[in-house]
PDB file of N, CA and C in Angstrom:
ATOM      1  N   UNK A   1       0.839  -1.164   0.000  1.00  0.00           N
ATOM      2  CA  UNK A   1       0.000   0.000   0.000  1.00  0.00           C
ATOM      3  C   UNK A   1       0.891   1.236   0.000  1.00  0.00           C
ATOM      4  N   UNK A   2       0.087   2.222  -0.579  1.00  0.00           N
ATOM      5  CA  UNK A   2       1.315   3.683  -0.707  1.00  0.00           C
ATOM      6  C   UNK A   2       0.256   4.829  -0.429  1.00  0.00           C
ATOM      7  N   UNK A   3       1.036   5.389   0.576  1.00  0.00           N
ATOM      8  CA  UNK A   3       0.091   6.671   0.901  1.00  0.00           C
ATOM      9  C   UNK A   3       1.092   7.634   0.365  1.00  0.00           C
ATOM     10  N   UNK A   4       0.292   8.890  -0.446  1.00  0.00           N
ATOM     11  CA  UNK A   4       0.612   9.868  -0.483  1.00  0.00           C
ATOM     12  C   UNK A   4      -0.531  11.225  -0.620  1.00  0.00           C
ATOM     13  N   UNK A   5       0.240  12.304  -0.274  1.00  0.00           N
ATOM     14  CA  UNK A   5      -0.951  13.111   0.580  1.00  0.00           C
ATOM     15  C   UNK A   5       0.231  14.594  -0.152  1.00  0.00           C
ATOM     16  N   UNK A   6      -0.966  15.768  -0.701  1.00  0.00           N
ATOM     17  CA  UNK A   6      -0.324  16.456  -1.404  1.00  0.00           C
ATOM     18  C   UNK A   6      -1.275  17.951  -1.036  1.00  0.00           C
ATOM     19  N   UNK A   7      -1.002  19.114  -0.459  1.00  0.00           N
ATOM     20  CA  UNK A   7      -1.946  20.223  -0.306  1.00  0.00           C
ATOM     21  C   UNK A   7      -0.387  21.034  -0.385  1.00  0.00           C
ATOM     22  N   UNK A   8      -1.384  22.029  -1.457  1.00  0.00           N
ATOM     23  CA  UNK A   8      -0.799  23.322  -1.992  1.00  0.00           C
ATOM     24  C   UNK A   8      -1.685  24.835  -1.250  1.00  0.00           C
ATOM     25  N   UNK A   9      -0.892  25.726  -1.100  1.00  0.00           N
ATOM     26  CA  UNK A   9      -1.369  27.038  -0.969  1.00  0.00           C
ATOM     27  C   UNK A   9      -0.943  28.419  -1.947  1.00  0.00           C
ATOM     28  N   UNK A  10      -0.996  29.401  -2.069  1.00  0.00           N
ATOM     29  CA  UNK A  10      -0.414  30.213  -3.083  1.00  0.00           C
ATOM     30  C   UNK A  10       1.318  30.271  -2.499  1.00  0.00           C
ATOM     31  N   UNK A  11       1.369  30.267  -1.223  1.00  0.00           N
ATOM     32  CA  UNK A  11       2.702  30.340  -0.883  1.00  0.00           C
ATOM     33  C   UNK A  11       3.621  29.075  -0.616  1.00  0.00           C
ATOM     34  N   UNK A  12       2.639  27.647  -0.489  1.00  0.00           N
ATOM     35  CA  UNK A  12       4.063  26.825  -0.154  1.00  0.00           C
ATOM     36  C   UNK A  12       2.882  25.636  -0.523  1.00  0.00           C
ATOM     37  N   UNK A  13       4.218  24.284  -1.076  1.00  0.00           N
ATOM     38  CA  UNK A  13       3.168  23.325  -0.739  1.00  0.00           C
ATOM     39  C   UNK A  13       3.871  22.056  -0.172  1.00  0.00           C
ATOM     40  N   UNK A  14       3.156  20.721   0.541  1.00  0.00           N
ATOM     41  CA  UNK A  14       3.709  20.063   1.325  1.00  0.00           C
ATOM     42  C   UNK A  14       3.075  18.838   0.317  1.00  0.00           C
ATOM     43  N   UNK A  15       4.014  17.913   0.705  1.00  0.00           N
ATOM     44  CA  UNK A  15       3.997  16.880   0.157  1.00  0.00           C
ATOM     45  C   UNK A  15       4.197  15.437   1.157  1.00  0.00           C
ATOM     46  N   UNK A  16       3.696  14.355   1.490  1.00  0.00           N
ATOM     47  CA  UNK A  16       4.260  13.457   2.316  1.00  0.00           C
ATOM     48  C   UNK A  16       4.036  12.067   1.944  1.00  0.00           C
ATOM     49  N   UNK A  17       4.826  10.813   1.399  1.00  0.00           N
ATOM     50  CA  UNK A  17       4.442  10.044   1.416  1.00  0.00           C
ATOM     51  C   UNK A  17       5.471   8.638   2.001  1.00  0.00           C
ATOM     52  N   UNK A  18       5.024   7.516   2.095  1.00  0.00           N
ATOM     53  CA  UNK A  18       5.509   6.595   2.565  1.00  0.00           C
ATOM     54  C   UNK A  18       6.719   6.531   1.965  1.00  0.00           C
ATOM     55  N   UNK A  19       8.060   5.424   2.282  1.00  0.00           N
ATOM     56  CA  UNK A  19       9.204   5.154   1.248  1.00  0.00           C
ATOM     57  C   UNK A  19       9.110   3.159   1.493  1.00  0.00           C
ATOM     58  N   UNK A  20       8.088   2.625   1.963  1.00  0.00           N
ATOM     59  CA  UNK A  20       8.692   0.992   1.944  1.00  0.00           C
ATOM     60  C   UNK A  20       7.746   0.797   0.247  1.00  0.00           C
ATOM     61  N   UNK A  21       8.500  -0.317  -0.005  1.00  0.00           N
ATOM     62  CA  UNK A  21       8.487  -1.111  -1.222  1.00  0.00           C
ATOM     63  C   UNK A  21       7.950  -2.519  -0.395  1.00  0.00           C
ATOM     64  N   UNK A  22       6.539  -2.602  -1.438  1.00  0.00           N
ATOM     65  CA  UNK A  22       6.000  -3.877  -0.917  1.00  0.00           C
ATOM     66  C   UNK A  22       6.727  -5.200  -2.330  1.00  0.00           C
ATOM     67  N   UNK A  23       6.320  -5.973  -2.291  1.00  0.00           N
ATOM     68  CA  UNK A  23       6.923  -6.809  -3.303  1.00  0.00           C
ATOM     69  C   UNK A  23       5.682  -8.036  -3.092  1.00  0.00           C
ATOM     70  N   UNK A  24       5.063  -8.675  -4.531  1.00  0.00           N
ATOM     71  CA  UNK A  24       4.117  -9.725  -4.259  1.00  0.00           C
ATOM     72  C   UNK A  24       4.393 -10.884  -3.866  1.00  0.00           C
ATOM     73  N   UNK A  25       5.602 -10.740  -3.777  1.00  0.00           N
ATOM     74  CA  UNK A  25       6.280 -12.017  -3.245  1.00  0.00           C
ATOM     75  C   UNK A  25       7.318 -11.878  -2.264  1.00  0.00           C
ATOM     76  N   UNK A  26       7.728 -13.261  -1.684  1.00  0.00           N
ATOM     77  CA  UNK A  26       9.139 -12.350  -0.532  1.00  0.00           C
ATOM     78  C   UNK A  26      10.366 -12.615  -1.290  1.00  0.00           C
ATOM     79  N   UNK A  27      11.268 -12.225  -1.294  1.00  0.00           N
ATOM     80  CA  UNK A  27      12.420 -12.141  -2.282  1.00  0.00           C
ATOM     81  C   UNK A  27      13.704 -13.052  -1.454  1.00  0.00           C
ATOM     82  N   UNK A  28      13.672 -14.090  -1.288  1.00  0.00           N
ATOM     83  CA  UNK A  28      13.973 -14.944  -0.199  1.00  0.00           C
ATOM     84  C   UNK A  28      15.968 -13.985  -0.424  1.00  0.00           C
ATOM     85  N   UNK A  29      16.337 -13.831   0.515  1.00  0.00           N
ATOM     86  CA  UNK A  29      17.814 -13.674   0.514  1.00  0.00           C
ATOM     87  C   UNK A  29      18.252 -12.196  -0.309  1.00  0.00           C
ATOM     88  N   UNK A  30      17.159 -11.399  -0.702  1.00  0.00           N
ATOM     89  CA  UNK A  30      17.549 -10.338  -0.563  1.00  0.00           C
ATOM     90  C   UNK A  30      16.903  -9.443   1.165  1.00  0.00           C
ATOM     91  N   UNK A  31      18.167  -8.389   1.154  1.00  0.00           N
ATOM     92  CA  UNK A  31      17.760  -8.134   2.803  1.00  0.00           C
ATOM     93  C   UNK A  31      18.035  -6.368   2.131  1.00  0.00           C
ATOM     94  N   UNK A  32      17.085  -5.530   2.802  1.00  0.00           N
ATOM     95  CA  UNK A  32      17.259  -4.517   2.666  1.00  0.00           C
ATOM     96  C   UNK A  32      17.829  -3.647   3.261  1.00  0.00           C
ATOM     97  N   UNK A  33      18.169  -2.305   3.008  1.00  0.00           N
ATOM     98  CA  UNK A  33      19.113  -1.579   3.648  1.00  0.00           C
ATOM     99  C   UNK A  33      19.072  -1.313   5.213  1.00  0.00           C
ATOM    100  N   UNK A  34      17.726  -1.058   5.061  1.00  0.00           N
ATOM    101  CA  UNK A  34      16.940  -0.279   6.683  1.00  0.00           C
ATOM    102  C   UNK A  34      16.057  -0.819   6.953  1.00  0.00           C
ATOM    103  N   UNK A  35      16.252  -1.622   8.233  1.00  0.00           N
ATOM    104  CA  UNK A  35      15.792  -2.739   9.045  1.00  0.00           C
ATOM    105  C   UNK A  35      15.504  -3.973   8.197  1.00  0.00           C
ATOM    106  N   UNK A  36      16.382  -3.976   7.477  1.00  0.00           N
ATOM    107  CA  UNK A  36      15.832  -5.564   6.732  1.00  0.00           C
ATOM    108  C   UNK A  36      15.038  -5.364   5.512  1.00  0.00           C
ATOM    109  N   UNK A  37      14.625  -3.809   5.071  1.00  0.00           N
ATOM    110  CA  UNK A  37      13.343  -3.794   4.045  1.00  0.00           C
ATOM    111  C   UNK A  37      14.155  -2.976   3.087  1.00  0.00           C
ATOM    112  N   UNK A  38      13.249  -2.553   1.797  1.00  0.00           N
ATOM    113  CA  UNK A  38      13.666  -1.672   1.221  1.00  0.00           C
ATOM    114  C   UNK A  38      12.784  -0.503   0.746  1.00  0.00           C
ATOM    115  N   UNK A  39      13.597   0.297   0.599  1.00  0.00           N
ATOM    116  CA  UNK A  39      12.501   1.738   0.370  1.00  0.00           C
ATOM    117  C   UNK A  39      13.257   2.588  -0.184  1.00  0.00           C
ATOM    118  N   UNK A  40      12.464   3.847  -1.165  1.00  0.00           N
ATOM    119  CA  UNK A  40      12.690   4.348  -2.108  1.00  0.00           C
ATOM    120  C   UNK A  40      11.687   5.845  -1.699  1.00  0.00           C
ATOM    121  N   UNK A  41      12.028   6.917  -2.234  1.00  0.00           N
ATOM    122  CA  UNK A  41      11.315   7.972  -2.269  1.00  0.00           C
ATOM    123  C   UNK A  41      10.130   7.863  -3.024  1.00  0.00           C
ATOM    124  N   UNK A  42       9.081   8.068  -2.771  1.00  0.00           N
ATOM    125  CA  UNK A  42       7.915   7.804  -4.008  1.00  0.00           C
ATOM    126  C   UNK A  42       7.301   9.014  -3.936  1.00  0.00           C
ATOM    127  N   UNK A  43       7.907  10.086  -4.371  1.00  0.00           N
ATOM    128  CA  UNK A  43       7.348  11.657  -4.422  1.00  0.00           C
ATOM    129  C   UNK A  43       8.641  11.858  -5.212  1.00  0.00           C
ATOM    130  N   UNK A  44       9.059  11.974  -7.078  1.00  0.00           N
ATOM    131  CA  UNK A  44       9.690  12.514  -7.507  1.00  0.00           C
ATOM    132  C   UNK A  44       9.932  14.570  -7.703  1.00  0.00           C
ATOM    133  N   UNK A  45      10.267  15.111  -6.918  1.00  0.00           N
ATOM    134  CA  UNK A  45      10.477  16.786  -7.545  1.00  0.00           C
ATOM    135  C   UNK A  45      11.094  16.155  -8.784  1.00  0.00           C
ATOM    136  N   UNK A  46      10.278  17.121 -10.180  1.00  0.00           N
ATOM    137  CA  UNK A  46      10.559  17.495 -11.426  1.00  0.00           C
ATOM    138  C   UNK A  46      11.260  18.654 -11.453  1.00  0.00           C
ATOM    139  N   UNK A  47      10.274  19.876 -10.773  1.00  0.00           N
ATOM    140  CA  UNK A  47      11.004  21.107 -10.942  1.00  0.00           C
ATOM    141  C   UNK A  47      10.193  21.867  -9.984  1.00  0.00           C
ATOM    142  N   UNK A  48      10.397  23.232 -10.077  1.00  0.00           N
ATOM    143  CA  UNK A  48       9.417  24.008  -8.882  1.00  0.00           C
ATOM    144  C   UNK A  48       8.142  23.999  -9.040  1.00  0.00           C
ATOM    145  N   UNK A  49       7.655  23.623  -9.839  1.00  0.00           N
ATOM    146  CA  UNK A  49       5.864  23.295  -9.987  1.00  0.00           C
ATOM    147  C   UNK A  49       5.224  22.041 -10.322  1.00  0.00           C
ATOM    148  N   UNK A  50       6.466  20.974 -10.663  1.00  0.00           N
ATOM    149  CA  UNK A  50       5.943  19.589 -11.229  1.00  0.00           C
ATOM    150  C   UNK A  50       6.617  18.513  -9.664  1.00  0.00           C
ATOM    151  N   UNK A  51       5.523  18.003  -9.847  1.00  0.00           N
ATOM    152  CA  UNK A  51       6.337  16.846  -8.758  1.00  0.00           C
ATOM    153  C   UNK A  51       5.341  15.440  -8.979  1.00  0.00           C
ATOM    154  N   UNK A  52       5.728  14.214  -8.905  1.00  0.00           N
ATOM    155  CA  UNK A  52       4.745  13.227  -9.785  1.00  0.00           C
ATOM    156  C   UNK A  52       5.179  12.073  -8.332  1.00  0.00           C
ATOM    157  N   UNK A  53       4.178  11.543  -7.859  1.00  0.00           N
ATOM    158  CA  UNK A  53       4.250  10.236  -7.172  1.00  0.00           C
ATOM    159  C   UNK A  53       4.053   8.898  -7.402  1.00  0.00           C
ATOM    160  N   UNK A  54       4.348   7.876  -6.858  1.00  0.00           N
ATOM    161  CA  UNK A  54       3.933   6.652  -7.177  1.00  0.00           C
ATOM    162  C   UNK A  54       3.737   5.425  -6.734  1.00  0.00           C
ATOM    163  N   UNK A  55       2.760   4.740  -7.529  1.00  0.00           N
ATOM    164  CA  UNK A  55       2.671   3.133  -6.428  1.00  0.00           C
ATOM    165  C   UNK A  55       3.014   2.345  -7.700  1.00  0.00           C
ATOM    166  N   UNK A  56       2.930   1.073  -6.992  1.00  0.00           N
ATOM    167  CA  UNK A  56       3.395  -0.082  -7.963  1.00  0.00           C
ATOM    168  C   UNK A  56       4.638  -0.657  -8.656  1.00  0.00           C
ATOM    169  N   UNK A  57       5.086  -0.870  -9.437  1.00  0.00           N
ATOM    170  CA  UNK A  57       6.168  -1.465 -10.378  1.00  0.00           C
ATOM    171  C   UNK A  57       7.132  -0.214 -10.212  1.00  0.00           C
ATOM    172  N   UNK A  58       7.947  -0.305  -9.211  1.00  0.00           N
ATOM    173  CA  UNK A  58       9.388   0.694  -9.254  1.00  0.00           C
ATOM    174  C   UNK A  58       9.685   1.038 -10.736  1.00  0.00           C
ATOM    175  N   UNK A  59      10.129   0.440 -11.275  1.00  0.00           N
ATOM    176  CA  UNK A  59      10.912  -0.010 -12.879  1.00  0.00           C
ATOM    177  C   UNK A  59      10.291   0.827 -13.769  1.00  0.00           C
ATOM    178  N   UNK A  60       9.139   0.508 -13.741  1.00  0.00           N
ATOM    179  CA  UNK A  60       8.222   1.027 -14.516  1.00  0.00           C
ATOM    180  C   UNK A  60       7.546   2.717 -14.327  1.00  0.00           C
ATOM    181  N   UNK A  61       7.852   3.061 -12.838  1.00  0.00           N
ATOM    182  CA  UNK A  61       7.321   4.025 -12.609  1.00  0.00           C
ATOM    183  C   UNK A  61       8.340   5.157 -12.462  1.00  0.00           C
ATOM    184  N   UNK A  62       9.773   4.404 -12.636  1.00  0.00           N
ATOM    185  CA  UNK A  62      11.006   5.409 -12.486  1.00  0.00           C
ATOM    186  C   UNK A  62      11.157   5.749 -14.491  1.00  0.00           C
ATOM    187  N   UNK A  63      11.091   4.662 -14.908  1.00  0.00           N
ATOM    188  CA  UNK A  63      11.126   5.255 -16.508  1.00  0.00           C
ATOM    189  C   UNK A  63      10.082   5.964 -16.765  1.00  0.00           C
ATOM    190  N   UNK A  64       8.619   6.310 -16.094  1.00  0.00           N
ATOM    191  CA  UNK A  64       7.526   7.190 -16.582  1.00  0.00           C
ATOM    192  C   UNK A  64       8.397   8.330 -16.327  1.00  0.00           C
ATOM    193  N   UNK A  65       8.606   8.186 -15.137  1.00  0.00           N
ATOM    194  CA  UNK A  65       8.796   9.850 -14.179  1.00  0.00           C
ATOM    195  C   UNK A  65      10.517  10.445 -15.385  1.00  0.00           C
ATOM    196  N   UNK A  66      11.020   9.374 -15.573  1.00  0.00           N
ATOM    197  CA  UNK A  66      12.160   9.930 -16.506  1.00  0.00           C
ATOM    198  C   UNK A  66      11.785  10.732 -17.630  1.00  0.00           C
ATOM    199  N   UNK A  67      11.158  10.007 -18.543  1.00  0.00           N
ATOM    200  CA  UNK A  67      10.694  10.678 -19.421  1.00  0.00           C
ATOM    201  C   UNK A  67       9.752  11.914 -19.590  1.00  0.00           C
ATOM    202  N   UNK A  68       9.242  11.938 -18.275  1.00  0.00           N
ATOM    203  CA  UNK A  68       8.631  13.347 -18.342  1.00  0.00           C
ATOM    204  C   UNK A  68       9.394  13.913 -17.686  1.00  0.00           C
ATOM    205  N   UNK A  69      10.110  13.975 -16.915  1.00  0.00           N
ATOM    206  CA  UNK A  69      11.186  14.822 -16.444  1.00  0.00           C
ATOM    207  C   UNK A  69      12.100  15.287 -17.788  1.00  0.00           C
ATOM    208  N   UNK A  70      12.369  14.613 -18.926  1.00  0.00           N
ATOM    209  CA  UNK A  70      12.800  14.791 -20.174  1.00  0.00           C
ATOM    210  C   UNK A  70      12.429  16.079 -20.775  1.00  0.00           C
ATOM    211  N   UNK A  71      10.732  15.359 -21.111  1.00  0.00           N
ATOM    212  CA  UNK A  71       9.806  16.086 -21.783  1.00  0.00           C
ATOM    213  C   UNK A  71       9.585  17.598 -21.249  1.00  0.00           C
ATOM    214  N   UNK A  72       9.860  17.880 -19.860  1.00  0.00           N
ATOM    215  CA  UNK A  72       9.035  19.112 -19.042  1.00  0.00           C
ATOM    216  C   UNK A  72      10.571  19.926 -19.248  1.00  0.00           C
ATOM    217  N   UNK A  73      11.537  19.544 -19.330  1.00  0.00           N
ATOM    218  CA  UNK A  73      12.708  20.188 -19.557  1.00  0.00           C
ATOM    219  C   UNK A  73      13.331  20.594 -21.017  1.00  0.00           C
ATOM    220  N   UNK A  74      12.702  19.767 -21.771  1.00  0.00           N
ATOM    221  CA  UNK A  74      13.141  20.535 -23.003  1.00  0.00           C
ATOM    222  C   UNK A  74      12.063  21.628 -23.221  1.00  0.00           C
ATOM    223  N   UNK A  75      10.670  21.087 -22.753  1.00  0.00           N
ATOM    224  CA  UNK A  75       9.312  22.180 -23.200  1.00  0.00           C
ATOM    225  C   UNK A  75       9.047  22.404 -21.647  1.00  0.00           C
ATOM    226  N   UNK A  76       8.681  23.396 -20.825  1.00  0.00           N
ATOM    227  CA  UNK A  76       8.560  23.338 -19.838  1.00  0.00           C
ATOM    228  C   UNK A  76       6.905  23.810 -19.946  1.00  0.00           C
ATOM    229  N   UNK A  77       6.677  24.761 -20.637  1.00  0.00           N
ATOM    230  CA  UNK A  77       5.228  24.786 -21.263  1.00  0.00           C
ATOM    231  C   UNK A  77       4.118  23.772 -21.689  1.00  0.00           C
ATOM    232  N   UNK A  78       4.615  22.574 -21.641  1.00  0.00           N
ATOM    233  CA  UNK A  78       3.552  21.736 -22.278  1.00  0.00           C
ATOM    234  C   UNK A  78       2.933  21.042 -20.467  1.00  0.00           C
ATOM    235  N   UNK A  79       1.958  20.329 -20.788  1.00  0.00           N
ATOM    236  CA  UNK A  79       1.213  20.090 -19.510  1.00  0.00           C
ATOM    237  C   UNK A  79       1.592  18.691 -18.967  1.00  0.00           C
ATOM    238  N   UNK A  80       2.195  18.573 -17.712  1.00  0.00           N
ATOM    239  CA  UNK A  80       2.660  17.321 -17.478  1.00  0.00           C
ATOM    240  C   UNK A  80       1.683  16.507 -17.193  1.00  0.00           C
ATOM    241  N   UNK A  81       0.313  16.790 -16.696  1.00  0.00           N
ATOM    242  CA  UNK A  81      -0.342  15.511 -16.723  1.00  0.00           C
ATOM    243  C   UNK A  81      -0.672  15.023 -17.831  1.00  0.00           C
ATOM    244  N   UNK A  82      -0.796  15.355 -18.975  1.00  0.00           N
ATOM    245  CA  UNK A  82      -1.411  15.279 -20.675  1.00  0.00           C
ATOM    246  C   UNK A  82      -0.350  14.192 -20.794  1.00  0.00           C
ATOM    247  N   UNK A  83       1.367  14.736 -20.390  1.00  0.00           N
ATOM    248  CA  UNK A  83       2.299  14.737 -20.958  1.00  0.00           C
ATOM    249  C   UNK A  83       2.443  12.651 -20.359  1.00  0.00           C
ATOM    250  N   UNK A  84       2.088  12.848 -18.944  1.00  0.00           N
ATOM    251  CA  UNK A  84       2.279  11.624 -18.488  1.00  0.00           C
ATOM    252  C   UNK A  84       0.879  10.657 -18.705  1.00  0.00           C
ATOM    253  N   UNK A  85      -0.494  11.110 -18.743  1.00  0.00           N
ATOM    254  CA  UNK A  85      -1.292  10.201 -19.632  1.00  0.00           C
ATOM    255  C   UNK A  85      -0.187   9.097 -20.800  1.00  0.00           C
ATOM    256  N   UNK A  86      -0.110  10.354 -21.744  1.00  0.00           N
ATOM    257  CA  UNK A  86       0.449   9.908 -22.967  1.00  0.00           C
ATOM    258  C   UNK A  86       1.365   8.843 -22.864  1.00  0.00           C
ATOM    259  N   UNK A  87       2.534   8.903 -21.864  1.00  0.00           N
ATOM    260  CA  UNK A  87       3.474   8.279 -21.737  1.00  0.00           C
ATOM    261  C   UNK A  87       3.015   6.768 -21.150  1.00  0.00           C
ATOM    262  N   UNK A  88       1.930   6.649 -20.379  1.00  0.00           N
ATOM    263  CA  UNK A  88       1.435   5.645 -19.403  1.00  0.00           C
ATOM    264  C   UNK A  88       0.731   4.843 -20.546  1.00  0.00           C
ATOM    265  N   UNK A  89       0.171   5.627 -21.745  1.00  0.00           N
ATOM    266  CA  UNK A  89      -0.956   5.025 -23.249  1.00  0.00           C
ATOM    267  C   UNK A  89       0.349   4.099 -23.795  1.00  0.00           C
TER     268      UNK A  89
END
């Protein structure tokens, strides 16, 4: 399960979410860093107005967030949720 929790104001915004990595299976003999588990940031910052979170397939959700991190940097004008639909199609 992945909680993340996101409120903006005109002056600041907060962001908070979990970092464990569940896995559908147990991964017999891998041991993770901190306490035995493993975990990852799942709130990528893009830039000062883009920031993209995530559940599910690490792998899969670090190459979305790449490529729009790509996309928002060569065009910073175009709309990242459109931008990450597209990428997820």
């Amino acid at each position: 399960m992945t909680l993340v929790v996101g409120w903006a104001t005109p002056d600041i915004g907060f962001l908070v979410a979990d970092t464990l990595l569940s896995f559908p299976f147990e991964l017999k003999g891998h041991v993770g860093p901190v306490n035995g588990r493993f975990h990852t940031l799942k709130i990528q910052v893009l830039n000062p107005s883009v920031a993209v979170a995530f559940a599910g397939d690490t792998a899969v959700s670090c190459r979305l967030i790449r490529a729009l991190h790509t996309r928002i940097t060569a065009d910073p004008t175009i709309d990242p949720c459109a931008q990450l639909y597209h990428l997820i199609q």
